[in-house]
C-alpha atoms as a PDB file:
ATOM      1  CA  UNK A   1     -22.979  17.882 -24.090  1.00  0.00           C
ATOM      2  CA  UNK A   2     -20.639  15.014 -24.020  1.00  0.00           C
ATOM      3  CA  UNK A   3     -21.951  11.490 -25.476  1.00  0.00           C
ATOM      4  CA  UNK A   4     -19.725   8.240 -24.944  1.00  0.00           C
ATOM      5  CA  UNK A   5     -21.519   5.109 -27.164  1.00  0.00           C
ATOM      6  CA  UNK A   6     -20.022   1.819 -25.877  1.00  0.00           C
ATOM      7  CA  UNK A   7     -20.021  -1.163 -28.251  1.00  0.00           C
ATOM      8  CA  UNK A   8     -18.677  -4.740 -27.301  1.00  0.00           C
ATOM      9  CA  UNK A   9     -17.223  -6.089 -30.248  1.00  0.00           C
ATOM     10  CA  UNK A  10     -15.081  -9.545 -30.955  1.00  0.00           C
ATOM     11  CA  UNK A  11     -14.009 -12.644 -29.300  1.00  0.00           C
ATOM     12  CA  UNK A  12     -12.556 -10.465 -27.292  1.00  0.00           C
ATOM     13  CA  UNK A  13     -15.570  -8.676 -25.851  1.00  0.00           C
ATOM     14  CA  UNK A  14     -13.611  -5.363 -26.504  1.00  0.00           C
ATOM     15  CA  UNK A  15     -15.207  -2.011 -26.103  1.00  0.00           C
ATOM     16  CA  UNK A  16     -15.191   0.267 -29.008  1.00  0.00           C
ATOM     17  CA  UNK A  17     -15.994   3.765 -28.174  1.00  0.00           C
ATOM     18  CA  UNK A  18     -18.206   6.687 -29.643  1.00  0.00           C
ATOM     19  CA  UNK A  19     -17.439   9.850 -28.323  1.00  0.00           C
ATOM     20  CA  UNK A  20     -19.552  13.358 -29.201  1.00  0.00           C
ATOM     21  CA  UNK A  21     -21.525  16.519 -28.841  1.00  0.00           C
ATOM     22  CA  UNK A  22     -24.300  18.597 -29.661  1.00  0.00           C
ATOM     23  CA  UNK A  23     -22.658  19.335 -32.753  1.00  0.00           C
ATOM     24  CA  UNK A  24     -22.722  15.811 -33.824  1.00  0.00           C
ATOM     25  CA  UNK A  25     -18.645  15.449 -34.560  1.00  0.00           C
ATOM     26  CA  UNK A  26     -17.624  11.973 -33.419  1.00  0.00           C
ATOM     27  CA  UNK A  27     -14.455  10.164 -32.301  1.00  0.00           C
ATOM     28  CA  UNK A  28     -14.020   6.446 -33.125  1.00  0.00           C
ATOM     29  CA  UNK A  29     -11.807   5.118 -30.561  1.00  0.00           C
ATOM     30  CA  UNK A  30     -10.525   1.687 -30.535  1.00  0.00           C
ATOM     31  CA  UNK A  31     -12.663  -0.331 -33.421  1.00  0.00           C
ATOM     32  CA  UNK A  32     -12.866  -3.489 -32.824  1.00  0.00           C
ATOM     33  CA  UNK A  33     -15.489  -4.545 -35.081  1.00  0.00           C
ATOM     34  CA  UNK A  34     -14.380  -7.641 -37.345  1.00  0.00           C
ATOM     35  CA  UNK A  35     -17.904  -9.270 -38.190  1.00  0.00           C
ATOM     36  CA  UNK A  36     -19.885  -7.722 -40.808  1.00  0.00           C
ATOM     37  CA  UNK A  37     -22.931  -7.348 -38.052  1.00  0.00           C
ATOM     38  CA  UNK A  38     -20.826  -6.019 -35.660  1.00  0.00           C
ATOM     39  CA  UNK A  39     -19.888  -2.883 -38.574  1.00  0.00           C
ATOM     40  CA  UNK A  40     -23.172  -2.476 -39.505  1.00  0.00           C
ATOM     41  CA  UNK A  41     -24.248  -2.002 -35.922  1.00  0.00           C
ATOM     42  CA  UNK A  42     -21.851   0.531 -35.678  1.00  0.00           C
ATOM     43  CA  UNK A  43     -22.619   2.372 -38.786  1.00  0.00           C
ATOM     44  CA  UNK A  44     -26.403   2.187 -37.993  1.00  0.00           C
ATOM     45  CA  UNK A  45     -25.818   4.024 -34.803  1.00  0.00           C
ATOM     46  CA  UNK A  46     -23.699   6.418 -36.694  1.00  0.00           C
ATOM     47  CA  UNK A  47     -26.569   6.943 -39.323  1.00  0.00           C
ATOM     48  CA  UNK A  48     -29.635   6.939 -37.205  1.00  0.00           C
ATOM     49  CA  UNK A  49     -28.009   9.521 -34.653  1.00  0.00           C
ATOM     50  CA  UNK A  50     -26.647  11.677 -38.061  1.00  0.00           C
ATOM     51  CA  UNK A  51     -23.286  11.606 -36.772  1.00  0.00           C
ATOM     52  CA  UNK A  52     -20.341  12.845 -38.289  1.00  0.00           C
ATOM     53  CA  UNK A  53     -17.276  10.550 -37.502  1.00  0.00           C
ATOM     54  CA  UNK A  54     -13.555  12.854 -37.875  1.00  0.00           C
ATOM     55  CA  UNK A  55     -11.280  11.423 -36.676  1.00  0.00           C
ATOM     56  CA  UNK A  56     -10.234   7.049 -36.084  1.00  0.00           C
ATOM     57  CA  UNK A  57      -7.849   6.809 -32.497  1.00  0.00           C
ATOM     58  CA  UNK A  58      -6.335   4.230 -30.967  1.00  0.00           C
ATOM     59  CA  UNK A  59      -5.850   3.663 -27.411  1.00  0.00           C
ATOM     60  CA  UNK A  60      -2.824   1.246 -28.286  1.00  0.00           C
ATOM     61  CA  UNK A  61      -3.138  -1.088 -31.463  1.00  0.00           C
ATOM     62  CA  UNK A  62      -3.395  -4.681 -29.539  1.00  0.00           C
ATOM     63  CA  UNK A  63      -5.398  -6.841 -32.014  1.00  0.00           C
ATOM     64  CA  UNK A  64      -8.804  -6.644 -30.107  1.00  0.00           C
ATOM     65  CA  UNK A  65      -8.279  -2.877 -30.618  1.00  0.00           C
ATOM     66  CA  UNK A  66      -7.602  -2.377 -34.286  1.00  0.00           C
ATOM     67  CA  UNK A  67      -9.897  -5.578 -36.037  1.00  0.00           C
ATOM     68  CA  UNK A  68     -11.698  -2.861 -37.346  1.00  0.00           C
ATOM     69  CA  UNK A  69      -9.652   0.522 -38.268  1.00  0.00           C
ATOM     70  CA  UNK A  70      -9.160  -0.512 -42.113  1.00  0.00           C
ATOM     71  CA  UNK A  71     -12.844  -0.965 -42.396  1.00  0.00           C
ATOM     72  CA  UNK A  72     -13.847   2.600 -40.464  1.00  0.00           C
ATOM     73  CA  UNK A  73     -10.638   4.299 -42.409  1.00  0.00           C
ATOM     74  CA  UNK A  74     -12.326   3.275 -45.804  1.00  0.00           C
ATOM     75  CA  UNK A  75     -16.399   3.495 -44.547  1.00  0.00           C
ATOM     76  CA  UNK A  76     -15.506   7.246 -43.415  1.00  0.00           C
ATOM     77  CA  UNK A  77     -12.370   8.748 -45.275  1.00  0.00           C
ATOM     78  CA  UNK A  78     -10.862   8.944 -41.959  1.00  0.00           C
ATOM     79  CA  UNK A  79      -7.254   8.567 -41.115  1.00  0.00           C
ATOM     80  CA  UNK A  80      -5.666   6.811 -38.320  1.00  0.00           C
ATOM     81  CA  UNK A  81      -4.247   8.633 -35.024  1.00  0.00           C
ATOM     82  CA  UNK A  82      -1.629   6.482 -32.573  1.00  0.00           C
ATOM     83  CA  UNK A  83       1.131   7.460 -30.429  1.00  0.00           C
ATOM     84  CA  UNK A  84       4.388   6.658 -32.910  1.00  0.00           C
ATOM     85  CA  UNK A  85       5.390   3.907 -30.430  1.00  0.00           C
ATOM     86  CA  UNK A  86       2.490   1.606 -31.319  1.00  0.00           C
ATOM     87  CA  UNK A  87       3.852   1.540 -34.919  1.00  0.00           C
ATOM     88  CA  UNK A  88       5.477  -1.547 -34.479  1.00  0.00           C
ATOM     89  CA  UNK A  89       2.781  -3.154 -32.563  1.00  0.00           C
ATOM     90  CA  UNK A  90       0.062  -1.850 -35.272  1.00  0.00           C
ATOM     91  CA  UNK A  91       2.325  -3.464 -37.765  1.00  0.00           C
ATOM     92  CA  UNK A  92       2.555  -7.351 -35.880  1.00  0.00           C
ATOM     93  CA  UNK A  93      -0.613  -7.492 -36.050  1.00  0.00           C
ATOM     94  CA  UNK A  94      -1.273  -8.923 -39.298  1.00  0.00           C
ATOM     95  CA  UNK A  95       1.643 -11.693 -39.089  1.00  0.00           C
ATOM     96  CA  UNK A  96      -1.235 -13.092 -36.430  1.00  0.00           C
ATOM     97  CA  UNK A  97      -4.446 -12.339 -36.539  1.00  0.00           C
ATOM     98  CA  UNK A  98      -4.860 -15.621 -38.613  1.00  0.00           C
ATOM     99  CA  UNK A  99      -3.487 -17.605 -35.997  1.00  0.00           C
ATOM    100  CA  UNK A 100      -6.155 -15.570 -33.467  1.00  0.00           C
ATOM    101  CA  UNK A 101      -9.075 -16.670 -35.822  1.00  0.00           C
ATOM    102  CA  UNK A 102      -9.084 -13.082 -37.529  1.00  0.00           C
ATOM    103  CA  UNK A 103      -8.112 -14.968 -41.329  1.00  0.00           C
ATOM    104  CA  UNK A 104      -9.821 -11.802 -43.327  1.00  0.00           C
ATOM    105  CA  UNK A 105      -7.867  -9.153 -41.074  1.00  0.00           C
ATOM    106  CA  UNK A 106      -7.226  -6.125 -43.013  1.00  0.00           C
ATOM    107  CA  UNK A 107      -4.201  -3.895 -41.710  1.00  0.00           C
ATOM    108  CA  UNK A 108      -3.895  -0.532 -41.341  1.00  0.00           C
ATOM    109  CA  UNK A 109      -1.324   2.114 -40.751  1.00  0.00           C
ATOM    110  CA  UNK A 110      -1.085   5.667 -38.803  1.00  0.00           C
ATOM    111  CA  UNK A 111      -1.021   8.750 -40.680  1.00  0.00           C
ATOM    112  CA  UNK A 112      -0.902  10.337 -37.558  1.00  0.00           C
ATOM    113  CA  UNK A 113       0.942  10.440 -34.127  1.00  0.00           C
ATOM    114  CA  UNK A 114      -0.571  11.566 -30.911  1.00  0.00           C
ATOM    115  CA  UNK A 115       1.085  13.766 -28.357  1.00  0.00           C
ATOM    116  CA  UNK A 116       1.175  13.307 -24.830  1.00  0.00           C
ATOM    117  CA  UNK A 117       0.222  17.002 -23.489  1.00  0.00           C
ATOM    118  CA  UNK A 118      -1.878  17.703 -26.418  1.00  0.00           C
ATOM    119  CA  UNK A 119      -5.625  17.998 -27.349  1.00  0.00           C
ATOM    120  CA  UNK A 120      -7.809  15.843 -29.932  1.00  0.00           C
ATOM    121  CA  UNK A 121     -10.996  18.257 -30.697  1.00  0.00           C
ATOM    122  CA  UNK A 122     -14.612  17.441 -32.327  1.00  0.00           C
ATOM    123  CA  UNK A 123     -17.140  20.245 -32.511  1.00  0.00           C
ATOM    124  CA  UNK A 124     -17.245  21.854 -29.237  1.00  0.00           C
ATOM    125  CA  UNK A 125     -15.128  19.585 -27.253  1.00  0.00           C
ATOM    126  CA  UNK A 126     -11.449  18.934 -26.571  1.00  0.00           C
ATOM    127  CA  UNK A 127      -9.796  16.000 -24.967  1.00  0.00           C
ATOM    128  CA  UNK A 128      -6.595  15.572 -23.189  1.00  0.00           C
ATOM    129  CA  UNK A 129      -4.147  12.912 -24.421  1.00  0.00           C
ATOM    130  CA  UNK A 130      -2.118  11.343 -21.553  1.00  0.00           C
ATOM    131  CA  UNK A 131       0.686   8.605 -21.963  1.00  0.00           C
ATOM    132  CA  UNK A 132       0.076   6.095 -20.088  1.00  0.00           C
ATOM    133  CA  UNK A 133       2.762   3.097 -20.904  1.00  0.00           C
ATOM    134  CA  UNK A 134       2.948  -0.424 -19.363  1.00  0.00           C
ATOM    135  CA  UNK A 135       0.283  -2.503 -21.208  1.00  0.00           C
ATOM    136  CA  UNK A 136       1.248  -1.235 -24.442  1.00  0.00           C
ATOM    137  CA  UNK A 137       4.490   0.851 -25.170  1.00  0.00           C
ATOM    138  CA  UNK A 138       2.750   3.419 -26.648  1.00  0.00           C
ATOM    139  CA  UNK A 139      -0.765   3.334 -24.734  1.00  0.00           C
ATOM    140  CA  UNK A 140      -2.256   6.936 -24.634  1.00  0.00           C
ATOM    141  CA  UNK A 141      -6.268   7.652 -23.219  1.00  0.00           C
ATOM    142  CA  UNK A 142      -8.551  10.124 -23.590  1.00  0.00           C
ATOM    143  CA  UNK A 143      -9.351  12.327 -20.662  1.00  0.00           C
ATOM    144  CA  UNK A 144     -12.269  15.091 -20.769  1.00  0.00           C
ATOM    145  CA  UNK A 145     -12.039  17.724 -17.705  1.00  0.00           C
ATOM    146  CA  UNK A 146     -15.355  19.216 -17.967  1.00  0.00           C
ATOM    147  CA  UNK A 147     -17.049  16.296 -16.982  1.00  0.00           C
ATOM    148  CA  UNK A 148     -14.504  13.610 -15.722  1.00  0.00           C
ATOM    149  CA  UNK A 149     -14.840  11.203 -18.209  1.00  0.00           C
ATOM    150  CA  UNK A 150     -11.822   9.251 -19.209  1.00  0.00           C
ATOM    151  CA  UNK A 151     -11.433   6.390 -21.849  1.00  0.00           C
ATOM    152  CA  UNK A 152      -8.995   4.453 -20.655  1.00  0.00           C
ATOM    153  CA  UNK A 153      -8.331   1.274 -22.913  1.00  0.00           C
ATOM    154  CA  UNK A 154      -6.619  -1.420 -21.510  1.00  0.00           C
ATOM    155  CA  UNK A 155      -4.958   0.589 -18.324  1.00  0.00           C
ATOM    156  CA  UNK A 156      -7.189   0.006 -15.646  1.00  0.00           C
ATOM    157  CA  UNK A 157     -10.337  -1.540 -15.440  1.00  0.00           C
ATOM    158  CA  UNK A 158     -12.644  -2.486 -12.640  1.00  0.00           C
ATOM    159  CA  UNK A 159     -10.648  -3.881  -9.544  1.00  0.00           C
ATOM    160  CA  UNK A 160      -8.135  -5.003 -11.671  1.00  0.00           C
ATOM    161  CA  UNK A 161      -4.672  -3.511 -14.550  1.00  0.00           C
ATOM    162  CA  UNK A 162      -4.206  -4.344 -17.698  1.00  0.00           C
ATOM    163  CA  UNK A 163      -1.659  -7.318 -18.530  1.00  0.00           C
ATOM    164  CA  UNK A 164       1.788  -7.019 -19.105  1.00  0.00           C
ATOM    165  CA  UNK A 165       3.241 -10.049 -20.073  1.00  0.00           C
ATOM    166  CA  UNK A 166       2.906  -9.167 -24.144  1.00  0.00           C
ATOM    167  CA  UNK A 167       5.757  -7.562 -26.354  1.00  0.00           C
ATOM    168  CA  UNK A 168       6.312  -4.337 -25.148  1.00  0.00           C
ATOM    169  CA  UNK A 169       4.686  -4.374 -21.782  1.00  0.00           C
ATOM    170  CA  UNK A 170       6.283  -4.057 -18.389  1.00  0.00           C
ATOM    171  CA  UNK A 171       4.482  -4.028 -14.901  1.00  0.00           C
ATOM    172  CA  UNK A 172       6.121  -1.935 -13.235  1.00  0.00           C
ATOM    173  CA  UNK A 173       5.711   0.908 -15.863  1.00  0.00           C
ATOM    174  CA  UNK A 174       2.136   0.715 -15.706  1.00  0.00           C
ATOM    175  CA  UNK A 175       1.845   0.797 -12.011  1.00  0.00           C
ATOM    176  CA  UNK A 176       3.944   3.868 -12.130  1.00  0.00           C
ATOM    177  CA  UNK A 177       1.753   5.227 -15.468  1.00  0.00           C
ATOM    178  CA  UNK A 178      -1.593   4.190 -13.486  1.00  0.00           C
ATOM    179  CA  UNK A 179      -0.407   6.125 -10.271  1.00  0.00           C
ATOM    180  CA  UNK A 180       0.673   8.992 -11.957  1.00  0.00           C
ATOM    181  CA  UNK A 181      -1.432   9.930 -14.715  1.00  0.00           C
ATOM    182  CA  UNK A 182      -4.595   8.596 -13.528  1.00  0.00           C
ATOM    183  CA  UNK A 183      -5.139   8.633  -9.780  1.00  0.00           C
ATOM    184  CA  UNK A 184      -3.971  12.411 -10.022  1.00  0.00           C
ATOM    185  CA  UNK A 185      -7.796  12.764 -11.581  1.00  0.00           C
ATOM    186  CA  UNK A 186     -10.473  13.685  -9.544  1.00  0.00           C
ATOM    187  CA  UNK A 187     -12.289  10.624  -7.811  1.00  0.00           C
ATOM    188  CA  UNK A 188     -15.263  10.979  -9.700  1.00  0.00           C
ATOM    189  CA  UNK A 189     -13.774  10.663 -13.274  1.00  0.00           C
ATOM    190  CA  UNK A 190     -15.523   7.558 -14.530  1.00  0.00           C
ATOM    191  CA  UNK A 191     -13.405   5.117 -15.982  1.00  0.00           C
ATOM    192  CA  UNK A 192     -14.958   3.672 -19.798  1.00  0.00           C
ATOM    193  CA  UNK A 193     -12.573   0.313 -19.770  1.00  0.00           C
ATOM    194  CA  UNK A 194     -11.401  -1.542 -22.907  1.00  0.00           C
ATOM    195  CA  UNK A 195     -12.802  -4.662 -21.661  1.00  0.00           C
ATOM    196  CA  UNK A 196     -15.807  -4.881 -19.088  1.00  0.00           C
ATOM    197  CA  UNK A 197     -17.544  -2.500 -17.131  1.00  0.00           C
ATOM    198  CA  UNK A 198     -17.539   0.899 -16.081  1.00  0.00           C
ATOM    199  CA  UNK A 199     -15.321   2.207 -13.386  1.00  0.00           C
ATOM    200  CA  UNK A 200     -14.447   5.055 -11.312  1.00  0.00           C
ATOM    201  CA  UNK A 201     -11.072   6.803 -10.546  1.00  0.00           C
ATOM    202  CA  UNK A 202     -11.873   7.082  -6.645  1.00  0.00           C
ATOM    203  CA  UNK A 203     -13.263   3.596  -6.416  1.00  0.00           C
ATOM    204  CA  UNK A 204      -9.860   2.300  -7.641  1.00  0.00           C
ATOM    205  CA  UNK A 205      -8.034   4.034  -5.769  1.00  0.00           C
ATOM    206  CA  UNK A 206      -9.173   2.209  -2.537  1.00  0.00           C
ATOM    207  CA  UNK A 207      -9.969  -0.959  -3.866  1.00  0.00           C
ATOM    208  CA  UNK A 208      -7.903  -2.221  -6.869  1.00  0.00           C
ATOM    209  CA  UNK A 209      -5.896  -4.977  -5.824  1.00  0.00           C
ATOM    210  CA  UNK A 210      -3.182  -4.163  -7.871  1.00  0.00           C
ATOM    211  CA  UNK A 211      -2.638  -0.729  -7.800  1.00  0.00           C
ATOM    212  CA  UNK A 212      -4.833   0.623  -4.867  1.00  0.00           C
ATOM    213  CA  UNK A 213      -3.950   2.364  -1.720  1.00  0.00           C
ATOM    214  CA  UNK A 214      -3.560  -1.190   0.612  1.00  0.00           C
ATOM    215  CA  UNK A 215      -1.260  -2.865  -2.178  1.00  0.00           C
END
């Protein structure tokens, strides 16, 4: 059975994202934990539920996304899995976060690049990564057939898109990413947002303003 943990993290209010099964391997997706309460109320779910984290993604490496992938890489011995065009957006990061009110931001790099087309796998489970550009130049989810569930970062979220006026984001692209990769899902899928609530894919469909069927 498939478990997705949501944590709101940051000044942000950023979801970070537990994902597992019955055998207890877990994906950390999108850590935004910068606070030392917000970590340890990650790692206390992680204890008390005797989870085994393997493997640290990244939806796309935005700075609400990544606050806390140094801290997870060294809690965890885990490495760090992005699609190779967020490297230069992982790597901005640090020339800023000051400037955000992130002062004691720690960076980290990938030592490892996602595929579009391929599979990430813990325990039992495998789930498809999709590219998904226009927010982020690199922005990949998570998508898990068996039960519809997709994390979705900063794509779509409930009646609305993600921005696209940062470096490396274009409007158009992610109209044509959100169209294409995600409305082909089924209209159940439910949507787990990087920001906000839960969604789902039929839902949009009809009523996002910005990328539904009356736009």
């Amino acid at each position: 059975m498939l478990t997705i943990k949501k944590f709101t993290f940051n000044a942000f209010q950023e979801n970070t994202y537990l994902v597992y099964d019955e055998t207890g391997e877990t994906l950390i997706i999108d850590p935004g934990c910068y606070e030392k309460r917000e970590r340890e109320q990650l790692a206390s779910y992680i204890e008390q539920h005797n989870l085994k984290p393997t493997r640290l993604l990244n939806t796309h490496c935005h700075i609400d996304h990544v606050l806390g992938n140094a801290w997870v890489m060294a809690q965890y011995g885990l490495g760090l899995a992005i699609h190779e065009a967020e490297v230069p957006v992982l790597k901005s990061v640090e020339s800023y976060a000051a400037n955000y009110g992130f002062p004691a931001f720690a960076p980290s790099s990938a030592t490892e690049f996602l595929r579009p087309g391929t599979d990430v796998a813990i325990g039992n489970t495998r789930l498809e990564v999709l590219f998904v550009p226009g927010h982020a130049p690199g922005h990949v989810v998570f998508y898990h057939p068996e039960t519809s569930q997709l994390i979705a970062g900063d794509t779509l979220f409930q009646g609305s898109i993600g921005r696209t006026d940062l470096p490396g984001g274009d409007h158009e692209t992610l109209l044509r990413s959100i169209r294409q990769e995600l409305f082909r899902l089924a209209d159940d899928t439910v949507v787990y947002c990087g920001h906000g609530p839960e969604t789902r894919i039929g839902f949009e469909k009809i009523h996002n303003p910005f990328v539904g069927e009356h736009t």
